[in-house]
N, C-alpha and C. Protein backbone atom coordinates (compact mmCIF):
# COMPACT_ATOMS: atom_id res chain seq x y z
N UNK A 1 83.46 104.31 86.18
CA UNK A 1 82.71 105.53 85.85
C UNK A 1 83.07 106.64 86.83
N UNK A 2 83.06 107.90 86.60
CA UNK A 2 83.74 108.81 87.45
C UNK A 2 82.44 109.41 88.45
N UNK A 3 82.69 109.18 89.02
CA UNK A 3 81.35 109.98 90.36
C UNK A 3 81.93 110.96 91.12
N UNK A 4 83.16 111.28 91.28
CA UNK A 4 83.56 112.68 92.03
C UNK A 4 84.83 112.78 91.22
N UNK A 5 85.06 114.13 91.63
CA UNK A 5 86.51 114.74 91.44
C UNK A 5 86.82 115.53 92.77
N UNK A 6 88.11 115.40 93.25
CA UNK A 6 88.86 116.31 94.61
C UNK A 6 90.21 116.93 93.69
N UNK A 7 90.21 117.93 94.48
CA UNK A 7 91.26 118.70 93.57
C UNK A 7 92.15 119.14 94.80
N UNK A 8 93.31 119.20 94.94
CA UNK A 8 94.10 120.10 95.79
C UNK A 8 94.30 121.51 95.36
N UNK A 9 94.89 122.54 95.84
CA UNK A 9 94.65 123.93 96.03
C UNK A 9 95.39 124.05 95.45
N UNK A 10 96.77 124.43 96.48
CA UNK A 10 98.05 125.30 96.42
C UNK A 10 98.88 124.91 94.99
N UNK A 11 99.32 125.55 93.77
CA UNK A 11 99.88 124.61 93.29
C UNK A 11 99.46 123.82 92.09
N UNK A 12 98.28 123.98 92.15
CA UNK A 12 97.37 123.01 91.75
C UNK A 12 96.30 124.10 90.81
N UNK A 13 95.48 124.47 91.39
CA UNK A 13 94.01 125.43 91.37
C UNK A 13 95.03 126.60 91.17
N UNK A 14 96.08 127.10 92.04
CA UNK A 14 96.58 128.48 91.97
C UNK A 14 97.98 128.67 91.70
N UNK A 15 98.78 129.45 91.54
CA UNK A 15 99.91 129.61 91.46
C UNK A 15 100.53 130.22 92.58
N UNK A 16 100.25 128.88 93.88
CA UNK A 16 100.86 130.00 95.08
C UNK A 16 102.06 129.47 95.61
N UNK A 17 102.27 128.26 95.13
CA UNK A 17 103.66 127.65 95.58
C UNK A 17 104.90 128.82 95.41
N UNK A 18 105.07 129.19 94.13
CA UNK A 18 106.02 130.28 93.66
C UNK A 18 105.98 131.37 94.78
N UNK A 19 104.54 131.88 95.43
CA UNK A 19 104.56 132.88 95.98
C UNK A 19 104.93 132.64 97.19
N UNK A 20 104.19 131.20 97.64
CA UNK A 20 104.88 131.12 99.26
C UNK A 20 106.51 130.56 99.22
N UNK A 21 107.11 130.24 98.08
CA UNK A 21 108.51 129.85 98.36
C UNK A 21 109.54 131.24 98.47
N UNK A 22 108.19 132.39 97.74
CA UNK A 22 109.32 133.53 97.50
C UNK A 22 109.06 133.80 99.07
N UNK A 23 107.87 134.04 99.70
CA UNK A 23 107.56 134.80 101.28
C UNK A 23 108.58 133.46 102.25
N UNK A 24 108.90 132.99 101.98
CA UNK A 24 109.89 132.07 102.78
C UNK A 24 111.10 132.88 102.65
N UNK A 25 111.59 132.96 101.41
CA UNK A 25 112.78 133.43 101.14
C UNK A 25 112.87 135.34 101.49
N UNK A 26 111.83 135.91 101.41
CA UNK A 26 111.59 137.23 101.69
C UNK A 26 111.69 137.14 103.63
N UNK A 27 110.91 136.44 104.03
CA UNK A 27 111.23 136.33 106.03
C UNK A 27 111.79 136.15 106.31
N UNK A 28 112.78 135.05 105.79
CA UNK A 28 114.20 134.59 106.12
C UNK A 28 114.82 135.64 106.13
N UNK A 29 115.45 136.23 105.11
CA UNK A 29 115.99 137.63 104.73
C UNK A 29 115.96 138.57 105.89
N UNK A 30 114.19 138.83 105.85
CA UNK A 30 114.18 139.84 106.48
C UNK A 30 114.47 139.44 108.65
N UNK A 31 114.38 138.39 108.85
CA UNK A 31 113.86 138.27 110.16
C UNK A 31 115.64 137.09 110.31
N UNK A 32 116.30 137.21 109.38
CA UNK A 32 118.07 136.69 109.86
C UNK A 32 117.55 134.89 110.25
N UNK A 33 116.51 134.30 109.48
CA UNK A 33 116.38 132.93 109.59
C UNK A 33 117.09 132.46 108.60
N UNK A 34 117.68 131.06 108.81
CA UNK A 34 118.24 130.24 107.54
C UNK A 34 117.68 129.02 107.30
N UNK A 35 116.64 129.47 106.33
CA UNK A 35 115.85 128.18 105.47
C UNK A 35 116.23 128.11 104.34
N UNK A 36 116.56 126.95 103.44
CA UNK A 36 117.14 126.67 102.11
C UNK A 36 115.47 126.86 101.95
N UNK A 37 115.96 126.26 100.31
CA UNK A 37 114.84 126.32 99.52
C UNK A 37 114.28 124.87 98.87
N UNK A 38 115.82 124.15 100.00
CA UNK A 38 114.73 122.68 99.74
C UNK A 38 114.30 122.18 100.91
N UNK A 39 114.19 123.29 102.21
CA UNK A 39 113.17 122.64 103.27
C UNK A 39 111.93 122.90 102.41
N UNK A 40 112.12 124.04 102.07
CA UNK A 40 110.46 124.14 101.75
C UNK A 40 109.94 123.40 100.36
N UNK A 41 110.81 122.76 99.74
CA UNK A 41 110.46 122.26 98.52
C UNK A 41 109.73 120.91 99.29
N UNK A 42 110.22 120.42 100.80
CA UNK A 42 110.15 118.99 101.43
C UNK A 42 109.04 119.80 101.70
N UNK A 43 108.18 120.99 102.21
CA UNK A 43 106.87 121.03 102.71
C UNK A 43 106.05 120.71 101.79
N UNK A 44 106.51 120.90 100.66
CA UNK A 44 105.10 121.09 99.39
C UNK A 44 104.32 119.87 99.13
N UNK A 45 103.07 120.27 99.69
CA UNK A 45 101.56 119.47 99.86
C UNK A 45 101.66 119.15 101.18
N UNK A 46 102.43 119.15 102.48
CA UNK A 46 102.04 119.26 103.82
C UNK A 46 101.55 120.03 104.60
N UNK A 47 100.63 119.40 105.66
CA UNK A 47 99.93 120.13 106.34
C UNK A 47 100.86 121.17 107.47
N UNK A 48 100.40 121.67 108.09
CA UNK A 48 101.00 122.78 109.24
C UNK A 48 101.88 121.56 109.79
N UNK A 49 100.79 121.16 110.37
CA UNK A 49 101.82 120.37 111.58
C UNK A 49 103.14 119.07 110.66
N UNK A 50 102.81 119.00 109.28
CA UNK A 50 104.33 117.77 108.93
C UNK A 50 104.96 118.92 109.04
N UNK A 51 104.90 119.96 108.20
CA UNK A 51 105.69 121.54 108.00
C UNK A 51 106.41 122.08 109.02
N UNK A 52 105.78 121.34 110.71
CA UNK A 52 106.37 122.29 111.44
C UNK A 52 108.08 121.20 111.78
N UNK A 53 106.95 120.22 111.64
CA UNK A 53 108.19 118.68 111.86
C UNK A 53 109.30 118.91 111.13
N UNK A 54 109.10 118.73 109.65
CA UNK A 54 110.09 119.09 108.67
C UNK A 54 110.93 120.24 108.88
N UNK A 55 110.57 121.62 109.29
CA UNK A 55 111.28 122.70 109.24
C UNK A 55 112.16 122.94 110.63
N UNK A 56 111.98 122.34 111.67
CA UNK A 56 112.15 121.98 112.99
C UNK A 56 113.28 121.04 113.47
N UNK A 57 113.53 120.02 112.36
CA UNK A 57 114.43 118.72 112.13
C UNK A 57 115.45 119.33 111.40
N UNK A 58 115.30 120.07 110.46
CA UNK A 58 116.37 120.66 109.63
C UNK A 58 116.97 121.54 110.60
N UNK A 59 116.06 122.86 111.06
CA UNK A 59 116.80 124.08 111.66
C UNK A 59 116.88 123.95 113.35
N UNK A 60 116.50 123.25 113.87
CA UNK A 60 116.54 122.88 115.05
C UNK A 60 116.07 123.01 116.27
N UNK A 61 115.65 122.62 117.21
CA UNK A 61 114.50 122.75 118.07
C UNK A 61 114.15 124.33 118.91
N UNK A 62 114.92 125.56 118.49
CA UNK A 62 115.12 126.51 118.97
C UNK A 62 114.44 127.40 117.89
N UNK A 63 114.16 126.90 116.76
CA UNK A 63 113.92 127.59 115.34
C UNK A 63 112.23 128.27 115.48
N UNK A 64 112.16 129.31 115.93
CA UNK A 64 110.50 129.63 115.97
C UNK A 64 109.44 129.77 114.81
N UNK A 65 109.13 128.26 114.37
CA UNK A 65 108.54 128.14 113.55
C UNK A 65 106.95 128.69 113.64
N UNK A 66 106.51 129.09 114.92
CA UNK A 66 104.91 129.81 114.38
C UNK A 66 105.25 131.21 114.10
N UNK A 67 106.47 131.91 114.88
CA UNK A 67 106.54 133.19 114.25
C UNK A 67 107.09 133.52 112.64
N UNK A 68 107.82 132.47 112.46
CA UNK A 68 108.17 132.93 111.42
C UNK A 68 106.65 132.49 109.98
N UNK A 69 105.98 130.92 110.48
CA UNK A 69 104.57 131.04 109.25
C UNK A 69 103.91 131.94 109.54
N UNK A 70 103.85 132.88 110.58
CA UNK A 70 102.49 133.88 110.66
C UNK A 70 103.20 134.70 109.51
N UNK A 71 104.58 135.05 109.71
CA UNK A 71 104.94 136.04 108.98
C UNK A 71 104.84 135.52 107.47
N UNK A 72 105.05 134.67 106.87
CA UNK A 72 105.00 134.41 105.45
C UNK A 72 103.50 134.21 104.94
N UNK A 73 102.74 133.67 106.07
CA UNK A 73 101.38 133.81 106.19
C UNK A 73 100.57 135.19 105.57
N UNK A 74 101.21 136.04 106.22
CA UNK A 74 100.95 137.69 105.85
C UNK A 74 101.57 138.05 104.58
N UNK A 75 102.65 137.88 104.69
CA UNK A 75 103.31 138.50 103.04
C UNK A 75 102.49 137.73 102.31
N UNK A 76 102.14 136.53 102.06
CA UNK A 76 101.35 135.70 100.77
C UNK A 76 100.43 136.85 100.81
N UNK A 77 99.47 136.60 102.14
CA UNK A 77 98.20 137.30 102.13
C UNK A 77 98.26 138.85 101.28
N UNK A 78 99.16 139.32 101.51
CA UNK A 78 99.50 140.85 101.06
C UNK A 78 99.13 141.39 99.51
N UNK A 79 99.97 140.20 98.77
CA UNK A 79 100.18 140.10 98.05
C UNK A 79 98.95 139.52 96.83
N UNK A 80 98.16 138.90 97.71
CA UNK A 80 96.64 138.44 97.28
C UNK A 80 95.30 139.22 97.36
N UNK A 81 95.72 140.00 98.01
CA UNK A 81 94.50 140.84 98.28
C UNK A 81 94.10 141.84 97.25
N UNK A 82 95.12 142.38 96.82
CA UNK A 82 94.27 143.07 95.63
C UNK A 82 94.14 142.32 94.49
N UNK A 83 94.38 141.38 94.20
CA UNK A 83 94.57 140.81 92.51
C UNK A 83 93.96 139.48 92.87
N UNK A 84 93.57 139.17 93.98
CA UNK A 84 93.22 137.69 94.13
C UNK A 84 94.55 136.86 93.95
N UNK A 85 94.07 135.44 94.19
CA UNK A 85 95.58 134.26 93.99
C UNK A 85 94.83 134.30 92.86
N UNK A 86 96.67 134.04 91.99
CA UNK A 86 96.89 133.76 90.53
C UNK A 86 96.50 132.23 90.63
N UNK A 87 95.80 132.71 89.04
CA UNK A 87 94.83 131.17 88.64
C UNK A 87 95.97 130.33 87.69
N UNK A 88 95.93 129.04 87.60
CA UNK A 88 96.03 128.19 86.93
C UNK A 88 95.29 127.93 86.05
N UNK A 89 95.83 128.06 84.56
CA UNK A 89 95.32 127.91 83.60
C UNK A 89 94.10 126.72 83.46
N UNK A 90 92.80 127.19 82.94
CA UNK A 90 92.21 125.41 82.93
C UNK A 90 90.98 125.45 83.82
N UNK A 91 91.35 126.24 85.01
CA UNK A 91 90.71 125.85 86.48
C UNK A 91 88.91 126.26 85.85
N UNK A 92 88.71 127.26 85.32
CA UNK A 92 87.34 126.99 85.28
C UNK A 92 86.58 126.29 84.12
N UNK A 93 87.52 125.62 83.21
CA UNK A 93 87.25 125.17 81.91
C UNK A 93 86.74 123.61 82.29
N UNK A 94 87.67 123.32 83.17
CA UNK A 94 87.31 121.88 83.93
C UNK A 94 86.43 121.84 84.62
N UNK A 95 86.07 122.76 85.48
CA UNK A 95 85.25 122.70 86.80
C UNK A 95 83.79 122.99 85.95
N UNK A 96 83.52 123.71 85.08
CA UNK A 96 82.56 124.20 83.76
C UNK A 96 81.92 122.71 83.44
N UNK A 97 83.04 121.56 83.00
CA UNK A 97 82.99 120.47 82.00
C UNK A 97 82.25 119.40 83.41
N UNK A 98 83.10 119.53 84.23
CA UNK A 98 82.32 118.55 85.21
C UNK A 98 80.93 118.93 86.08
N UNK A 99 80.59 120.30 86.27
CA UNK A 99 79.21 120.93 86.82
C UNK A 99 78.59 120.83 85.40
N UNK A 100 78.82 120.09 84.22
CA UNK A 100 77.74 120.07 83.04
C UNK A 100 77.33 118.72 82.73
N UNK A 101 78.31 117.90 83.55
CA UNK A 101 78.06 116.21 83.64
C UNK A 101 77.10 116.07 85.39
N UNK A 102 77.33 116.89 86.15
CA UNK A 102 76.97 116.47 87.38
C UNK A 102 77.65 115.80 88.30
N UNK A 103 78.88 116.13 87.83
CA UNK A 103 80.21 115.07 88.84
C UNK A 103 80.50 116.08 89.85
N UNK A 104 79.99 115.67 91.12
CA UNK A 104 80.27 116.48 92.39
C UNK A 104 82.23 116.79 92.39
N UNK A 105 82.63 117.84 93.00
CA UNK A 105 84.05 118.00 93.49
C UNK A 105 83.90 118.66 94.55
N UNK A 106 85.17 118.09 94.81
CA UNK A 106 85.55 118.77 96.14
C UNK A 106 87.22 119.34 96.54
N UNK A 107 87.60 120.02 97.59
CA UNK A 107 88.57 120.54 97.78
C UNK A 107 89.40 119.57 98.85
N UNK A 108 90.18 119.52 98.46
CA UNK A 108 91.05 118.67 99.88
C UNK A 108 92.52 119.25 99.92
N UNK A 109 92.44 120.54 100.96
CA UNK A 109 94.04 120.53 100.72
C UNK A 109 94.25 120.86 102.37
N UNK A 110 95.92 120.82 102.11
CA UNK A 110 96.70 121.22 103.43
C UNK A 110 96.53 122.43 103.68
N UNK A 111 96.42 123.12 103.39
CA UNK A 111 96.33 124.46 104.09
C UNK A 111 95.20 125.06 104.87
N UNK A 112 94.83 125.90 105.36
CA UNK A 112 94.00 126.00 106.86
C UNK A 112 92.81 126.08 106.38
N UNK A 113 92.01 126.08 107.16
CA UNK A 113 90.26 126.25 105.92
C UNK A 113 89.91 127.77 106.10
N UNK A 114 90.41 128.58 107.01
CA UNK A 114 90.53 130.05 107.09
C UNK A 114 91.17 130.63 105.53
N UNK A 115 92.59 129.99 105.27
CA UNK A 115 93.55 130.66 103.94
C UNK A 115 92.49 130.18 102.99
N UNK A 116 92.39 128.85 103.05
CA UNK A 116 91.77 128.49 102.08
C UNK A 116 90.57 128.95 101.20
N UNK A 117 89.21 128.69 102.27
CA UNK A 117 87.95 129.44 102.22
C UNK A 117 88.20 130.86 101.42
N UNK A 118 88.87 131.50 102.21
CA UNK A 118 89.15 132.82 101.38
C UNK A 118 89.74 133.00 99.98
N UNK A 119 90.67 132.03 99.70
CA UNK A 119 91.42 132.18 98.14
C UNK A 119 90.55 131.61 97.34
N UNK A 120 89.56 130.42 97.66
CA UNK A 120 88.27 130.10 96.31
C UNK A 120 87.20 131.14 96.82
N UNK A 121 86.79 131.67 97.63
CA UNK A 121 85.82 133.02 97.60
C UNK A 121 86.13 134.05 97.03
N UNK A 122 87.70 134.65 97.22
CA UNK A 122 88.12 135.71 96.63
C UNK A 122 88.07 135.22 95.32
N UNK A 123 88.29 134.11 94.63
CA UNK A 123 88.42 133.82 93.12
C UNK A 123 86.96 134.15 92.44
N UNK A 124 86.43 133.83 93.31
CA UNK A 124 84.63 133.46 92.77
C UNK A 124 84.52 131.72 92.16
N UNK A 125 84.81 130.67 93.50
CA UNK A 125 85.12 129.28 93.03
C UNK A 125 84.19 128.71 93.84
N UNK A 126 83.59 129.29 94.73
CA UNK A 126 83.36 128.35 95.48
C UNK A 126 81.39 127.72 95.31
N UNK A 127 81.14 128.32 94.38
CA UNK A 127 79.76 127.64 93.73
C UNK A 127 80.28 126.20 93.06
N UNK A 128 81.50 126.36 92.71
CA UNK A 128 81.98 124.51 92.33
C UNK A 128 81.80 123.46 93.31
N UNK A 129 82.24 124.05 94.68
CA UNK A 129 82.26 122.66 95.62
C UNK A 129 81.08 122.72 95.98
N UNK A 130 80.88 121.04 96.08
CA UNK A 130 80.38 120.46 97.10
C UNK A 130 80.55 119.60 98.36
N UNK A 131 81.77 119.66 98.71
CA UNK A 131 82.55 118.78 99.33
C UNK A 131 83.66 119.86 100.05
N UNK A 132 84.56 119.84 101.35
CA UNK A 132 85.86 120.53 101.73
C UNK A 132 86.16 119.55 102.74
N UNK A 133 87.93 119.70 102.37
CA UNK A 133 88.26 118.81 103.82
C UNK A 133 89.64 119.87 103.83
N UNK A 134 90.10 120.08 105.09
CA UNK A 134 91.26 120.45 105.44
C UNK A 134 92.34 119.95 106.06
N UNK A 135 93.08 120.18 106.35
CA UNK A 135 94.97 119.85 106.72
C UNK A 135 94.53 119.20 108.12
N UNK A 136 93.74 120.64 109.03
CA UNK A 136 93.73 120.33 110.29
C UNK A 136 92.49 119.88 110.37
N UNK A 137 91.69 118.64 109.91
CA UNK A 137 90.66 117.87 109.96
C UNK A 137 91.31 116.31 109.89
N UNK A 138 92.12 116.21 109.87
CA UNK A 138 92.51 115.12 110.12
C UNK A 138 93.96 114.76 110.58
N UNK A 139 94.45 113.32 111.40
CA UNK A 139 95.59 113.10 112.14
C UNK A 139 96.63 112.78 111.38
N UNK A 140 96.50 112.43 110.33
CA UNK A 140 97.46 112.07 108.94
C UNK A 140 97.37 112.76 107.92
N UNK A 141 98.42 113.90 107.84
CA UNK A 141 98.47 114.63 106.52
C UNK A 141 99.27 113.94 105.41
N UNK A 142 98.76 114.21 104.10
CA UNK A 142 99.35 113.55 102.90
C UNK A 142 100.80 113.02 103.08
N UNK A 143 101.70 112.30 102.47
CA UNK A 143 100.91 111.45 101.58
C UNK A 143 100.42 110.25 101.94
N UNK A 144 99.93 110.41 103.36
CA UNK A 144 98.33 109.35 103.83
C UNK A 144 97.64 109.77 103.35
N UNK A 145 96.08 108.88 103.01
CA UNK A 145 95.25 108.83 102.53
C UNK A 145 93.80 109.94 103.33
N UNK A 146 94.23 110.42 104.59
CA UNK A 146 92.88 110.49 105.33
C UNK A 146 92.63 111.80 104.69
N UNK A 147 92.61 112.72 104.45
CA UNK A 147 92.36 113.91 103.36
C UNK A 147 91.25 113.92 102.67
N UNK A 148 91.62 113.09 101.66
CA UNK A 148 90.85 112.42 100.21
C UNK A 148 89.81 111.42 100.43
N UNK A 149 90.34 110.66 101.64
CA UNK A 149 89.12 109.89 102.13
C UNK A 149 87.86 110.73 102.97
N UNK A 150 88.31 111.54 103.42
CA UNK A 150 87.09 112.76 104.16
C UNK A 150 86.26 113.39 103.09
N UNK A 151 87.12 113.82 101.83
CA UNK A 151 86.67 114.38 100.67
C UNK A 151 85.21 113.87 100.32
N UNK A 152 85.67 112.68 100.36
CA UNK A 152 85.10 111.68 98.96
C UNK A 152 84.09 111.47 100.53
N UNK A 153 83.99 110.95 101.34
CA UNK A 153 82.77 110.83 102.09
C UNK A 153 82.20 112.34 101.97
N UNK A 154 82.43 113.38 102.09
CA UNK A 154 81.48 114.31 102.47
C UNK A 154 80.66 114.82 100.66
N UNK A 155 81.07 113.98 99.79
CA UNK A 155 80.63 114.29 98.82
C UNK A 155 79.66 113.04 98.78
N UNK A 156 79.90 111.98 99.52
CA UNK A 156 78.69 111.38 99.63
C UNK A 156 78.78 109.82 98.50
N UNK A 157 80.17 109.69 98.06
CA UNK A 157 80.65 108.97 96.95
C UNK A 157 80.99 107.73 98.02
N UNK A 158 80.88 106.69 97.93
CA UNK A 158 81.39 105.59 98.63
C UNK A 158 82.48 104.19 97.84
N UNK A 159 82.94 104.42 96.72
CA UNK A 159 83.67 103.70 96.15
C UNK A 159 85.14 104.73 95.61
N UNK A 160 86.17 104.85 96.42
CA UNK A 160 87.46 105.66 96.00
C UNK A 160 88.00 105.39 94.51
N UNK A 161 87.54 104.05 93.78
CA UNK A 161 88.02 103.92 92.49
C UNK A 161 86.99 105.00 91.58
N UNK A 162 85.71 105.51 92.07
CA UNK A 162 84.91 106.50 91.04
C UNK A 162 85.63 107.38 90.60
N UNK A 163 86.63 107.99 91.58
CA UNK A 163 87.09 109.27 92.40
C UNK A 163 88.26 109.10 91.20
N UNK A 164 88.38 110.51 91.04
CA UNK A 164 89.58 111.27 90.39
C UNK A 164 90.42 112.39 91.37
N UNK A 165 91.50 112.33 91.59
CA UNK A 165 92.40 113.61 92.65
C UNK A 165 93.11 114.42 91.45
N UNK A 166 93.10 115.23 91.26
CA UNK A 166 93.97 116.26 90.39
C UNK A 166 95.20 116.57 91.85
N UNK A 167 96.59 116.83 91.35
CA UNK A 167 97.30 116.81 92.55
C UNK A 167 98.45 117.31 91.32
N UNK A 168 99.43 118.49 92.20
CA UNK A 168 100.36 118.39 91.54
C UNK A 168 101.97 118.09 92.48
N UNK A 169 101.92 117.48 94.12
CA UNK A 169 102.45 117.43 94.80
C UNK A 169 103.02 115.91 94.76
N UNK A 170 104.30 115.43 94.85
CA UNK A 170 104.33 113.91 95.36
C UNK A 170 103.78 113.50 96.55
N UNK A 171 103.66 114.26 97.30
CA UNK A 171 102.92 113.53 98.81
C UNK A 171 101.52 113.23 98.13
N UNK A 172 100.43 114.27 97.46
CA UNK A 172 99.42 114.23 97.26
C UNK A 172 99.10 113.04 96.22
N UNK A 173 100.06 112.61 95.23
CA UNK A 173 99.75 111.64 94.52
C UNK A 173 99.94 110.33 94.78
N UNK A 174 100.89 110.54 96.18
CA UNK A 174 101.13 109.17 96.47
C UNK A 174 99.65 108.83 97.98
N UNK A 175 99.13 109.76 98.11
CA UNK A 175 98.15 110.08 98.88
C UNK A 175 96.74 109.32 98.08
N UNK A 176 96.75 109.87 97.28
CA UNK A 176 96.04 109.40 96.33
C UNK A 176 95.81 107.72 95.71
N UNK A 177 96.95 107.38 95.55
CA UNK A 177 97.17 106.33 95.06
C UNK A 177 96.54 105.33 96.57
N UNK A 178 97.46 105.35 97.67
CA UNK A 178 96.83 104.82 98.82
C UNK A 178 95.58 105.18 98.93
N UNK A 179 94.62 105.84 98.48
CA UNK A 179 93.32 106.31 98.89
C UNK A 179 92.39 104.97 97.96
N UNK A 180 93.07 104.75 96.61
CA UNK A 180 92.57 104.11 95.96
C UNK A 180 92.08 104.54 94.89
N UNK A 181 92.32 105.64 94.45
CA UNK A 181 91.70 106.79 93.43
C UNK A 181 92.74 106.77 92.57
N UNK A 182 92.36 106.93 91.58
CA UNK A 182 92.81 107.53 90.13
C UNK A 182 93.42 109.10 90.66
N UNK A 183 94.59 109.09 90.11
CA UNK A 183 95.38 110.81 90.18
C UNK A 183 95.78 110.81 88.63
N UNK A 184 95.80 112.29 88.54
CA UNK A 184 95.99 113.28 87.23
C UNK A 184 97.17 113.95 88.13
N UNK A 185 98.23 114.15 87.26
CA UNK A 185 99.41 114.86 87.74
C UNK A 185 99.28 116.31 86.92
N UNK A 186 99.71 117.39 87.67
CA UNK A 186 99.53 118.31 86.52
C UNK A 186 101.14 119.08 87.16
N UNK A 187 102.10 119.19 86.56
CA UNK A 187 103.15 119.71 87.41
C UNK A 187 103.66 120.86 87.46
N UNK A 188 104.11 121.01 88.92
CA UNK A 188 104.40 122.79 89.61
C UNK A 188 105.92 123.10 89.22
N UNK A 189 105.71 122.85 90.77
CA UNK A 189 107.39 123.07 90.88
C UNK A 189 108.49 121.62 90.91
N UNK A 190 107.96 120.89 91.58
CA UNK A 190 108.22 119.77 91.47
C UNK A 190 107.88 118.26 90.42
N UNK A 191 109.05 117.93 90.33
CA UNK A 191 108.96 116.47 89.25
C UNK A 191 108.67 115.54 89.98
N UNK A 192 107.67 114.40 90.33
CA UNK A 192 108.01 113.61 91.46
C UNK A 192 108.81 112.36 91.06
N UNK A 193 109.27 111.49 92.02
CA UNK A 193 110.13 110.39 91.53
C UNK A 193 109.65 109.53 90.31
N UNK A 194 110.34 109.00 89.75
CA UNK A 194 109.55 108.12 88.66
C UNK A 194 108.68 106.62 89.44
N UNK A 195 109.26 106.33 90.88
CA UNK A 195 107.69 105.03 91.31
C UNK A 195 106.60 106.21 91.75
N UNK A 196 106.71 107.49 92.00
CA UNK A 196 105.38 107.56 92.37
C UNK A 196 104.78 107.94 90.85
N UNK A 197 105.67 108.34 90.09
CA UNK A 197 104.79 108.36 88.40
C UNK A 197 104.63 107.19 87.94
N UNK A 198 104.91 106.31 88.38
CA UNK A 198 104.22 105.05 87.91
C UNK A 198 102.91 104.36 87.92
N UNK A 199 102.80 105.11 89.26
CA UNK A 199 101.17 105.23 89.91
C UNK A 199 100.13 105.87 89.38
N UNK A 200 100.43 106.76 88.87
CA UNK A 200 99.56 107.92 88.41
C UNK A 200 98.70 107.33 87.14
N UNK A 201 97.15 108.00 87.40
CA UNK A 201 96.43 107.66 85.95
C UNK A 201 96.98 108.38 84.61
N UNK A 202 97.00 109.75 84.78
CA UNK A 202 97.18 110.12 83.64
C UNK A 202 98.22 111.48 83.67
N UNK A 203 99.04 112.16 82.95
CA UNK A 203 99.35 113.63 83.30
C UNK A 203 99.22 114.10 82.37
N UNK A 204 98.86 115.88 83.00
CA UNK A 204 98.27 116.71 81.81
C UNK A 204 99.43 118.07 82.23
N UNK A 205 99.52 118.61 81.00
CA UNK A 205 100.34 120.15 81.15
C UNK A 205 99.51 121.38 81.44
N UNK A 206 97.94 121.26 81.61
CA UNK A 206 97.20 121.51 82.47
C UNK A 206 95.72 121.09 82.49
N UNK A 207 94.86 122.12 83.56
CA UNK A 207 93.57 121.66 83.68
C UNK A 207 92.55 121.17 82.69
N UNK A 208 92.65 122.55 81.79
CA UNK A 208 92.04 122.12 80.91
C UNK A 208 91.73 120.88 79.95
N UNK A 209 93.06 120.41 80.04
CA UNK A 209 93.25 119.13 78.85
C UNK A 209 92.41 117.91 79.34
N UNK A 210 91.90 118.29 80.52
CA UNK A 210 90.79 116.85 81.08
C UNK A 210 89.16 117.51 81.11
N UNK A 211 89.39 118.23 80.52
CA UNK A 211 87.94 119.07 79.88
C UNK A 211 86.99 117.91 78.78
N UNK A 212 87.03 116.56 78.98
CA UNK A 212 86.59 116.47 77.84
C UNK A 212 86.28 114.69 78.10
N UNK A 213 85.05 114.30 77.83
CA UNK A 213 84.10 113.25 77.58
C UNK A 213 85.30 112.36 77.64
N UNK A 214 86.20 112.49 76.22
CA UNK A 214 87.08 111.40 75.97
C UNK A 214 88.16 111.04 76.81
N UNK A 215 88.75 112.25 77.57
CA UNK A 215 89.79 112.16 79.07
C UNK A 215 89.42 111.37 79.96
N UNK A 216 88.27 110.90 80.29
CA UNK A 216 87.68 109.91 81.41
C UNK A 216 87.48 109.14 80.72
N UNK A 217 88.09 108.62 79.42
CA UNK A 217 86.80 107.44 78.82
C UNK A 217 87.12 106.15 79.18
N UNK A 218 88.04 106.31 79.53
CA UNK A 218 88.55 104.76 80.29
C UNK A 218 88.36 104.42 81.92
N UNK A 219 87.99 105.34 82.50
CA UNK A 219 87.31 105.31 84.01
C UNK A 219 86.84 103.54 84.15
C-alpha cells in the first residue's frame, strides 16, 4: 500500500538539467575552463561534494571548482528569476492526486536547501511537502540510499517498501532501489543502463500518467 511519495527536483519536478548543462557550457566559454559535456552528464543527480570529486578527477587538482559553481550557480539563478524554473509537465496533476488520497511527499534532492527552498517557493509548491532532505544533510550522496532514507523518516513512514521515489537520474534510481522503495523513472536527459532499468517499478513519459488509483494498484 503506498504511504509516502519522495520526488527528486532537478530534472525531475523542473526542467533545469537543460539549463544548468547550458550555464556549464556558457562559464566554461566565458571564464577559458574546459568541461565536456559528459563531466557534467557524470554529475546528474549528485550532490556538491560527488560534483566536486567528479569534476576535479577529470580536470585536475588545480581546476577551481567553487569559483567556477558559484558562477553557473548565478547564471541558472538569472535566468529563473523572472519566469520561475520551468515546470515539468504533470507536476501538479500528481501532487493534486496524492494531497486527495492523503499520501504525505516529500523532496529529496542534491541540490542545496537554499537553491532548492527557493525554486518550489518561487513555483508556489511548497504547500505539497511534508517532508525535505538535502544533498548536504547527509555523508552519502546518491546513488546511496541515505537521502531517501532521511525523506521517508521525516515524513514519519517507517517501512521503505510503502514508499514510491519518482527519479529521473541513474544514481537516484539506483538510490532508490538500495533504499528499498519502489522507483518510477520518468526520463531527462539521460537513458540509464538497462540493470539499473531492471530495477525500476514502473516508467512513465511523465508525471501525470501516475495520477491515478489504478497506477499504484499493485503497491
Amino acid at each position: 500500500m503506498l504511504h509516502a511519495a519522495i520526488f527528486d527536483m532537478d530534472g525531475l519536478l523542473f526542467d533545469t538539467e537543460r539549463l544548468c548543462c547550458d550555464a556549464w557550457r556558457a562559464v566554461s566559454r566565458e571564464s577559458g575552463f574546459d568541461l565536456s559535456d559528459g563531466v557534467f552528464f557524470a554529475c546528474v543527480g549528485r550532490n556538491t561534494r560527488d560534483t566536486r570529486e567528479i569534476v576535479m578527477n577529470s580536470c585536475g587538482p588545480d581546476f577551481p571548482f567553487d569559483e567556477f559553481n558559484a558562477k553557473a550557480r548565478q547564471w541558472l539563478r538569472e535566468r529563473m528569476e523572472c519566469d520561475g524554473p520551468p515546470e515539468k509537465p504533470g507536476i501538479r496533476s500528481l501532487f493534486d492526486y496524492l494531497s486527495s488520497r492523503n499520501i504525505p511527499i516529500a523532496l529529496a534532492t542534491s541540490t542545496s536547501e537554499a537553491s532548492a527552498r527557493w525554486m518550489i517557493e518561487r513555483a508556489g509548491l511548497t504547500r505539497y511537502f511534508s517532508g525535505w532532505a538535502f544533498g548536504n544533510e547527509v555523508k552519502r550522496g546518491k546513488p546511496e540510499p541515505d537521502i531517501f532514507l532521511l525523506a521517508l523518516q521525516r515524513l514519519g513512514v517507517s517501512d521503505p517498501a510503502d514508499c514510491v521515489v519518482f527519479e529521473d537520474s541513474p544514481a537516484g534510481l539506483q538510490a532508490a532501489d538500495v533504499a528499498g522503495m519502489k522507483s518510477v523513472f520518468i526520463r531527462d536527459l539521460i537513458q540509464p543502463e538497462s540493470a539499473i532499468l531492471s530495477k525500476v517499478w514502473k516508467q512513465c513519459q511523465s508525471l501525470d500518467a501516475a495520477a491515478s488509483d489504478a497506477f499504484f494498484r499493485d503497491m
